[in-house]
C-alpha atoms as a PDB file:
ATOM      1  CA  UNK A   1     -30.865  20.737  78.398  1.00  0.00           C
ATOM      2  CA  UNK A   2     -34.344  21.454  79.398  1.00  0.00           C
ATOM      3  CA  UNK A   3     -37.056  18.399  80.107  1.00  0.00           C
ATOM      4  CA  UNK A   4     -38.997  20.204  76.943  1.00  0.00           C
ATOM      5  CA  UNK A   5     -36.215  19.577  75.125  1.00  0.00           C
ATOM      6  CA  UNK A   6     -35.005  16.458  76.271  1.00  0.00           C
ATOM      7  CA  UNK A   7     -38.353  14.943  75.966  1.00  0.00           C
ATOM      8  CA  UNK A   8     -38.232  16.006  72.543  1.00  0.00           C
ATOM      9  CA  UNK A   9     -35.031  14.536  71.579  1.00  0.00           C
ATOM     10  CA  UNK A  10     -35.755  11.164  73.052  1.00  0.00           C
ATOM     11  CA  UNK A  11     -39.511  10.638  71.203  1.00  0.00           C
ATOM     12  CA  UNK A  12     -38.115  12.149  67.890  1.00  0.00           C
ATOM     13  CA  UNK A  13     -34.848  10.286  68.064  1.00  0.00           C
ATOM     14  CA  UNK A  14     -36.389   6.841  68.907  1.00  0.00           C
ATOM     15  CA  UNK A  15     -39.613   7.328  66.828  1.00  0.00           C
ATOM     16  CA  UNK A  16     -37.028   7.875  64.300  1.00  0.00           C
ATOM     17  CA  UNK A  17     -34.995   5.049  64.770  1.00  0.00           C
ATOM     18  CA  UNK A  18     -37.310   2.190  65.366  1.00  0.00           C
ATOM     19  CA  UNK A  19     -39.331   3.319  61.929  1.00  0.00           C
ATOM     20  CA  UNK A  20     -42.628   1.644  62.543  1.00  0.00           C
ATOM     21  CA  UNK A  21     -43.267   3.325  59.393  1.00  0.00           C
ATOM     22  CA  UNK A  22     -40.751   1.563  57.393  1.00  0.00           C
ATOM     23  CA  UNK A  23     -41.473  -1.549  59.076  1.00  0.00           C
ATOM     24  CA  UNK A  24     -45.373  -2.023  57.563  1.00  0.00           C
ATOM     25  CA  UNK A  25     -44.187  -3.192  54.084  1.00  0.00           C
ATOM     26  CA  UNK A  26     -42.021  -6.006  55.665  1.00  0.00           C
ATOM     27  CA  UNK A  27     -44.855  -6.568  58.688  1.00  0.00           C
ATOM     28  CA  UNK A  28     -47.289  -7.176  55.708  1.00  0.00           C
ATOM     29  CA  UNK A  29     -45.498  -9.456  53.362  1.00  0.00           C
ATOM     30  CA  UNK A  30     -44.526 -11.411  56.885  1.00  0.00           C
ATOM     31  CA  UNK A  31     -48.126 -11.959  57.629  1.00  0.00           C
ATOM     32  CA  UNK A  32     -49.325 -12.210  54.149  1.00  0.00           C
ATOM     33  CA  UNK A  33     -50.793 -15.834  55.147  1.00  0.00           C
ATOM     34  CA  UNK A  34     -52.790 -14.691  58.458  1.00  0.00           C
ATOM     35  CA  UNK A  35     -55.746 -13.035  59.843  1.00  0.00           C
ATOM     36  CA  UNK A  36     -56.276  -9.230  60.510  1.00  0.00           C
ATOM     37  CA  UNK A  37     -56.485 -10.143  63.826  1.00  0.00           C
ATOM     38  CA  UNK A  38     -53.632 -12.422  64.230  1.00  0.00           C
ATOM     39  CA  UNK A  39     -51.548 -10.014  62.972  1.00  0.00           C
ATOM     40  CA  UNK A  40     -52.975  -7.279  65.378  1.00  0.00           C
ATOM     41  CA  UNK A  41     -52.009  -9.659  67.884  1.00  0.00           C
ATOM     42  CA  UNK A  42     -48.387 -10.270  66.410  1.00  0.00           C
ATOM     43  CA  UNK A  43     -48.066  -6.644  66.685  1.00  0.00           C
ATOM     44  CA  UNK A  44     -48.991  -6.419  70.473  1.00  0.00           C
ATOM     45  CA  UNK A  45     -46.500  -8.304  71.483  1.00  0.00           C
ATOM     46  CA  UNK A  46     -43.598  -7.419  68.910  1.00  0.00           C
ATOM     47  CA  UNK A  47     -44.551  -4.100  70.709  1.00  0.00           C
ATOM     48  CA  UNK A  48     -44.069  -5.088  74.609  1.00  0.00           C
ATOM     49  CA  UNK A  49     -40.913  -7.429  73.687  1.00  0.00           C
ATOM     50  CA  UNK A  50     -39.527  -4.035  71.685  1.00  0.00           C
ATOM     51  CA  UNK A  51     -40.254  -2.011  74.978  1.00  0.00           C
ATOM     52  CA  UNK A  52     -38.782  -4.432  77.265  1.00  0.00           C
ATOM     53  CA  UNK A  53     -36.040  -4.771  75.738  1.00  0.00           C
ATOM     54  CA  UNK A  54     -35.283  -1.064  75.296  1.00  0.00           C
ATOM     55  CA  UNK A  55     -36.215  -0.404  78.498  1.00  0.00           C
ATOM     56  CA  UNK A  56     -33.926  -3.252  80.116  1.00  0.00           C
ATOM     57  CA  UNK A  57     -30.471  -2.107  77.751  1.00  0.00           C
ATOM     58  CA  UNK A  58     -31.285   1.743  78.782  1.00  0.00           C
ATOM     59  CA  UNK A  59     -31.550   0.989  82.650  1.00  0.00           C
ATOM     60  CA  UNK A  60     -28.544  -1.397  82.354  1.00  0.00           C
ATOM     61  CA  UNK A  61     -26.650   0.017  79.349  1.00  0.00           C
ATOM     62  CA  UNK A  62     -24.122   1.591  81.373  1.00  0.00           C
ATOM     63  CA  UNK A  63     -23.430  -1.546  83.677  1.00  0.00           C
ATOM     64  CA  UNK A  64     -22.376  -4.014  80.526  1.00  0.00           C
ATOM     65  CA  UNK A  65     -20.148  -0.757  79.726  1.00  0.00           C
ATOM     66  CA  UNK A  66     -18.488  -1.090  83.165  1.00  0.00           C
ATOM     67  CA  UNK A  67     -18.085  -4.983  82.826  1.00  0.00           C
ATOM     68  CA  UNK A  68     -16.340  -4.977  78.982  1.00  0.00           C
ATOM     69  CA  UNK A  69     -14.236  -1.511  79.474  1.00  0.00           C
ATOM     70  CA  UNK A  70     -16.330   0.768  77.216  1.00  0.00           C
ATOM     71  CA  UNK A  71     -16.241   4.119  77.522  1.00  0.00           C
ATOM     72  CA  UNK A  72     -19.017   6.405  76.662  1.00  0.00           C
ATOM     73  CA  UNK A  73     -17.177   7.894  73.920  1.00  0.00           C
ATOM     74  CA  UNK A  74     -16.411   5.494  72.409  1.00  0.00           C
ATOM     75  CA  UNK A  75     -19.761   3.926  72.432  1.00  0.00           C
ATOM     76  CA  UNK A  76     -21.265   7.322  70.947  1.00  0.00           C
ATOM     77  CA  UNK A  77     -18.596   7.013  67.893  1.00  0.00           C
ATOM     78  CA  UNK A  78     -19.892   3.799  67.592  1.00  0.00           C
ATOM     79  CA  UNK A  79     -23.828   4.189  67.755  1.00  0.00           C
ATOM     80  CA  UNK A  80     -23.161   7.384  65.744  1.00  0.00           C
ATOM     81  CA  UNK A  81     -22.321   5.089  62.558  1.00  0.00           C
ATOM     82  CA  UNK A  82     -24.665   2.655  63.014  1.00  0.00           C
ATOM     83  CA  UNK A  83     -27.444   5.461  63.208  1.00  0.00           C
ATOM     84  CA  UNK A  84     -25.663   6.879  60.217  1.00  0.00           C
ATOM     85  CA  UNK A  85     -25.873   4.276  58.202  1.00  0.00           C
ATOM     86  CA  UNK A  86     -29.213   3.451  59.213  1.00  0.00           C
ATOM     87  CA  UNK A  87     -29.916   7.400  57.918  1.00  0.00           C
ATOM     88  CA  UNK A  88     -28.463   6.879  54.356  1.00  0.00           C
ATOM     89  CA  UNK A  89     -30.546   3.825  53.874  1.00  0.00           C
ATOM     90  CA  UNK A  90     -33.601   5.346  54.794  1.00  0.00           C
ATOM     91  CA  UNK A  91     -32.803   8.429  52.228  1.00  0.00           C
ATOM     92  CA  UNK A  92     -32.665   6.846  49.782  1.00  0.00           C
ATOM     93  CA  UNK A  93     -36.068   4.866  50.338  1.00  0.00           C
ATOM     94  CA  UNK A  94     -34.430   1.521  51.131  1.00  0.00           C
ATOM     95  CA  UNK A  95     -34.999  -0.594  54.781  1.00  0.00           C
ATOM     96  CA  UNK A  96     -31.358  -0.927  56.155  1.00  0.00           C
ATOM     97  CA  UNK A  97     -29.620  -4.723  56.692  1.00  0.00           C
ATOM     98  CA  UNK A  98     -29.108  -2.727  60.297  1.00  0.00           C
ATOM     99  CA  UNK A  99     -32.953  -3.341  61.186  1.00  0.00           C
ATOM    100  CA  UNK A 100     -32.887  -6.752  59.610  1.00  0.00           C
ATOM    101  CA  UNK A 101     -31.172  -8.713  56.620  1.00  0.00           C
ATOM    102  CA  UNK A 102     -33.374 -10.484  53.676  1.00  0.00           C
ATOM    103  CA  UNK A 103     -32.267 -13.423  54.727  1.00  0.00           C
ATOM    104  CA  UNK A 104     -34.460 -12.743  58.057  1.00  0.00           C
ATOM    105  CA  UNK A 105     -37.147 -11.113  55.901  1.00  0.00           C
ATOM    106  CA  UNK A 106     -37.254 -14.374  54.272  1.00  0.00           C
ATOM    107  CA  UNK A 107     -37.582 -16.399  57.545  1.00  0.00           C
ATOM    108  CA  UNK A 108     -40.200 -14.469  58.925  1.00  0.00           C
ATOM    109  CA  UNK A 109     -42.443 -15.483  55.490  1.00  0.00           C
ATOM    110  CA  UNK A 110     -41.864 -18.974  56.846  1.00  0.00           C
ATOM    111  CA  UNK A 111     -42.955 -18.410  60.157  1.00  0.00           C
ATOM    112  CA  UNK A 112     -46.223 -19.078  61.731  1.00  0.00           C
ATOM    113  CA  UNK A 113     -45.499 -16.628  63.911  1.00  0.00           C
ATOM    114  CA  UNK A 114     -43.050 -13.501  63.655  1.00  0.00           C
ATOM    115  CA  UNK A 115     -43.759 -11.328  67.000  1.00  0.00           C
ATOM    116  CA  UNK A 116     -40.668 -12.162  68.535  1.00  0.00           C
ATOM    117  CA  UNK A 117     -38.189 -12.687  65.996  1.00  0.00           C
ATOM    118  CA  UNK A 118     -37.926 -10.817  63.552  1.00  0.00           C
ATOM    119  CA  UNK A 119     -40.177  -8.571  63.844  1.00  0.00           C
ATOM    120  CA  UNK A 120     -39.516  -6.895  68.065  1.00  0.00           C
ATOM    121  CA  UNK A 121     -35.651  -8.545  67.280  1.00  0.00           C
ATOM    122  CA  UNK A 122     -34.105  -6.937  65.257  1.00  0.00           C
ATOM    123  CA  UNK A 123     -36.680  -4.843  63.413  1.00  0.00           C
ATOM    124  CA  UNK A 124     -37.903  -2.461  65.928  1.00  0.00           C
ATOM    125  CA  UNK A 125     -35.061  -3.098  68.691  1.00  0.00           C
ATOM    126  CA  UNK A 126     -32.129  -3.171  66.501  1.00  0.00           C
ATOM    127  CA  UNK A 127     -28.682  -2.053  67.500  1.00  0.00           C
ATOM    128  CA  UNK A 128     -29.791   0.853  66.274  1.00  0.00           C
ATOM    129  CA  UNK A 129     -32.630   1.445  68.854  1.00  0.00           C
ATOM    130  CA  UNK A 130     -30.823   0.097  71.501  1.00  0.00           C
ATOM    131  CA  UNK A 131     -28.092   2.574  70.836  1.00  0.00           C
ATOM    132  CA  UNK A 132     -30.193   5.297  70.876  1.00  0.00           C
ATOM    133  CA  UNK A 133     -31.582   4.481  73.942  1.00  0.00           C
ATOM    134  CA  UNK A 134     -28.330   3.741  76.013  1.00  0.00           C
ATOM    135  CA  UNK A 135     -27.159   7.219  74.659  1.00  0.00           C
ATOM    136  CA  UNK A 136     -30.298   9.093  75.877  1.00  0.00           C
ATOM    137  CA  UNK A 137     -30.254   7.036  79.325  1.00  0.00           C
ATOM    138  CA  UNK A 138     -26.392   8.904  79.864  1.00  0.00           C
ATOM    139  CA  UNK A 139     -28.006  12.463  78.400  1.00  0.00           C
ATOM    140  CA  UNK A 140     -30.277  12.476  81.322  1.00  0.00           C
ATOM    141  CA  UNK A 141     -29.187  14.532  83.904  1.00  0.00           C
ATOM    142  CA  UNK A 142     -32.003  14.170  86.235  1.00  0.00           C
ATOM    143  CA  UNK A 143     -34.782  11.804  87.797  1.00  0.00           C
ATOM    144  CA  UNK A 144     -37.571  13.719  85.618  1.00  0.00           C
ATOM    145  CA  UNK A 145     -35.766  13.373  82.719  1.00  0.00           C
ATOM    146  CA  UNK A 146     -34.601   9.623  83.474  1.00  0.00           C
ATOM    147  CA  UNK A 147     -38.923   9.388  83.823  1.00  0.00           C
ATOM    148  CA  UNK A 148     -39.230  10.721  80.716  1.00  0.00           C
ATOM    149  CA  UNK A 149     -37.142   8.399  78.410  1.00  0.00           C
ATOM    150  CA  UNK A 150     -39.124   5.438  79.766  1.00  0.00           C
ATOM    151  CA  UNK A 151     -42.218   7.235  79.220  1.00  0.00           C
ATOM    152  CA  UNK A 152     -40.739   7.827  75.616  1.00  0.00           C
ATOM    153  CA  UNK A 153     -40.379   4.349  74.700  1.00  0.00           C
ATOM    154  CA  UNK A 154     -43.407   3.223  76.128  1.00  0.00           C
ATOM    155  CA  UNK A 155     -45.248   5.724  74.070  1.00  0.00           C
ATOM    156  CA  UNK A 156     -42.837   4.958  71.018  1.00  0.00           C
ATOM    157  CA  UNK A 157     -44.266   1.445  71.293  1.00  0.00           C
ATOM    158  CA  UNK A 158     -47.520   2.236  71.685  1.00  0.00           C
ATOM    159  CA  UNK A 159     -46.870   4.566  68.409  1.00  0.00           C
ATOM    160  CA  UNK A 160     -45.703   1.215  67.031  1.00  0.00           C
ATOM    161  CA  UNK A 161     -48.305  -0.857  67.589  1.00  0.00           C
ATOM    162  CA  UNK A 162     -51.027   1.678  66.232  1.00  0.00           C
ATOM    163  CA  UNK A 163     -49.355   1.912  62.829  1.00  0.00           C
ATOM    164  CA  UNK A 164     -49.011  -1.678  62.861  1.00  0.00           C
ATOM    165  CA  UNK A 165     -52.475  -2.552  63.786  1.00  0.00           C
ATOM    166  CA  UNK A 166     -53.826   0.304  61.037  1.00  0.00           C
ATOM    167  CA  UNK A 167     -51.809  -1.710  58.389  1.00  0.00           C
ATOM    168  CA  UNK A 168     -52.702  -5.338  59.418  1.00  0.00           C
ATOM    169  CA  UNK A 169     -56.654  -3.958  59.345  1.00  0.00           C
ATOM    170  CA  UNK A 170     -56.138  -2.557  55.599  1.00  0.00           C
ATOM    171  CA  UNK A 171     -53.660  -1.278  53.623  1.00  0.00           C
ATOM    172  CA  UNK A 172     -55.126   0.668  51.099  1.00  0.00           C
ATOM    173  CA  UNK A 173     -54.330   4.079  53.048  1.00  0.00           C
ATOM    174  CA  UNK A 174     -50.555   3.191  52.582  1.00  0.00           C
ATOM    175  CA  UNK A 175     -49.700   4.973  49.204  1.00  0.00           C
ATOM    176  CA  UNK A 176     -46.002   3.873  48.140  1.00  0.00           C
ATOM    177  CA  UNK A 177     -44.991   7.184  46.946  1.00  0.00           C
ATOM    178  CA  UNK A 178     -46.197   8.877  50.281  1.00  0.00           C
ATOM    179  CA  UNK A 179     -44.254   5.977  52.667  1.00  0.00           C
ATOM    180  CA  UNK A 180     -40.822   6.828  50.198  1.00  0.00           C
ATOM    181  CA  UNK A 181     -41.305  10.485  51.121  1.00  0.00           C
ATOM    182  CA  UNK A 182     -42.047   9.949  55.153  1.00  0.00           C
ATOM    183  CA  UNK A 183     -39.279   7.504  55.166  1.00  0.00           C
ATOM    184  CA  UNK A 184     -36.458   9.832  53.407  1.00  0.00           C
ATOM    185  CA  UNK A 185     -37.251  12.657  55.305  1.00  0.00           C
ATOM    186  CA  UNK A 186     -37.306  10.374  58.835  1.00  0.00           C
ATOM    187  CA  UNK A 187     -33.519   9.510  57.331  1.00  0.00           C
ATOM    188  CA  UNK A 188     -32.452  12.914  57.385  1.00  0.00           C
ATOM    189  CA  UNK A 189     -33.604  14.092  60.663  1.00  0.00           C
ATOM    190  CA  UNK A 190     -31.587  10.660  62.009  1.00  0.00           C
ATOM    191  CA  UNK A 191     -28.566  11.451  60.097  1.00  0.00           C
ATOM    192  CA  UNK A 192     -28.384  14.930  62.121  1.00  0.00           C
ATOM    193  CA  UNK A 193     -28.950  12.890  65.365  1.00  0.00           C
ATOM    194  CA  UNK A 194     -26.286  10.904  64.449  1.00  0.00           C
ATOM    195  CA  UNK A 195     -23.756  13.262  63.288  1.00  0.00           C
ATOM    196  CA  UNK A 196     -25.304  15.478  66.910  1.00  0.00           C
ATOM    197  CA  UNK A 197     -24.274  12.020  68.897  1.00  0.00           C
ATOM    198  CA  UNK A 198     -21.133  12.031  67.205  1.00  0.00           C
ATOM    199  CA  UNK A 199     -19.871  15.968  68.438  1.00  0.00           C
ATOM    200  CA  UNK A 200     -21.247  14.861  71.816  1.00  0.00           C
ATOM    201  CA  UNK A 201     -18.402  12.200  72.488  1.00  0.00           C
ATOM    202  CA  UNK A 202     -16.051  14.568  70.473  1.00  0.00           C
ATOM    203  CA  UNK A 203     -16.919  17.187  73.267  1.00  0.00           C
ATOM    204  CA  UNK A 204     -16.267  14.324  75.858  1.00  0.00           C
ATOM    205  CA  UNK A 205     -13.222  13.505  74.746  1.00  0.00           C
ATOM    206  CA  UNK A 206     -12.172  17.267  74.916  1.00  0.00           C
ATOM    207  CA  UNK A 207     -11.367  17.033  78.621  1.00  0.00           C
ATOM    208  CA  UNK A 208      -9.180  13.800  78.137  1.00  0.00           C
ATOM    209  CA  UNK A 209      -6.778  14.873  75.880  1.00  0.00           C
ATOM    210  CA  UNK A 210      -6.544  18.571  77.862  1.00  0.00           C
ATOM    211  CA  UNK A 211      -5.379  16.470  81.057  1.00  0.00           C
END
């Protein structure tokens, strides 16, 4: 794979996955009792937490592997469901119980303040995201393209926290019926980097079962 074309994969996949889009309607009933500007500020740092923690599982993804027994493979099948099901939720025009459950919705209404929890954990760094980008980290094949996924998520964030801070100054851009459409057709192009995830740890396992 080329760096074009890895770069590519990694900002579509994770744009894809972490659904900033999706995550306005929830960010906005959340912060229904504060400022514009405290939620721009809730949305900064939702933003950094997300990034730090995506960075920190796809530098050390592969070590917790090494300490439980995991095999890539294995790890793909895995993350290929959970991105699956993330997919089919999406398509049809629903937010997934993978990003977050309505019980946490709920609890983030309560909160005075819902940076950290829910909204960075687990809204925009799922499992889901942090699947993704362990499984990118072990695509790379090379220092530029290593580079590249950090630069990825940073700008994924930064992504983030633009749609975020557009929605906390006003919402009356956001049409419904526009947000259903971005959001099913976001599901499908994750549902073929799912099932794409999925023939990549078939084609790993190729070599084991030939030996």
């Amino acid at each position: 794979m080329t760096l074009p074309e890895y770069i590519l994969l990694a900002a579509s996949s994770l744009f894809v996955i972490v659904d900033p889009v999706g995550t306005v309607p929830a960010f906005l009933a959340m912060t229904a009792g504060n400022t514009a500007e405290d939620r721009v500020k809730m949305a900064g740092i939702a933003c950094c937490v997300a990034a730090g923690v995506l960075l920190g599982f796809a530098v050390a993804g592969q070590w917790v592997f090494k300490l439980f027994g995991i095999t890539m493979p294995a790890f793909q099948f895995a993350a290929s469901l959970v991105l699956l099901l993330v997919a089919l939720d999406m398509i049809r025009a629903q937010r997934s119980r993978v990003h977050e459950t309505s019980e946490e919705t709920a609890a983030g209404v309560e909160k005075t303040d819902i940076a950290i929890a829910p909204l960075a954990i687990p809204m925009l760094a799922g499992p889901g995201a942090i699947s993704t980008a362990i499984l990118l980290h072990n695509q790379a094949q090379t220092f530029a393209q290593h580079l590249a996924l950090y630069i990825c998520i940073l700008l994924v964030s930064l992504a983030t926290y633009i749609i975020l801070r557009l929605s906390a100054r006003g919402a009356q851009w956001l049409s419904p019926i526009l947000m259903h459409i971005i959001v099913r057709i976001m599901g499908l192009l994750l549902a073929a980097i799912a099932i794409q995830f999925l023939i990549n740890g078939i084609k790993q396992l190729k070599p084991v079962f030939s030996s």
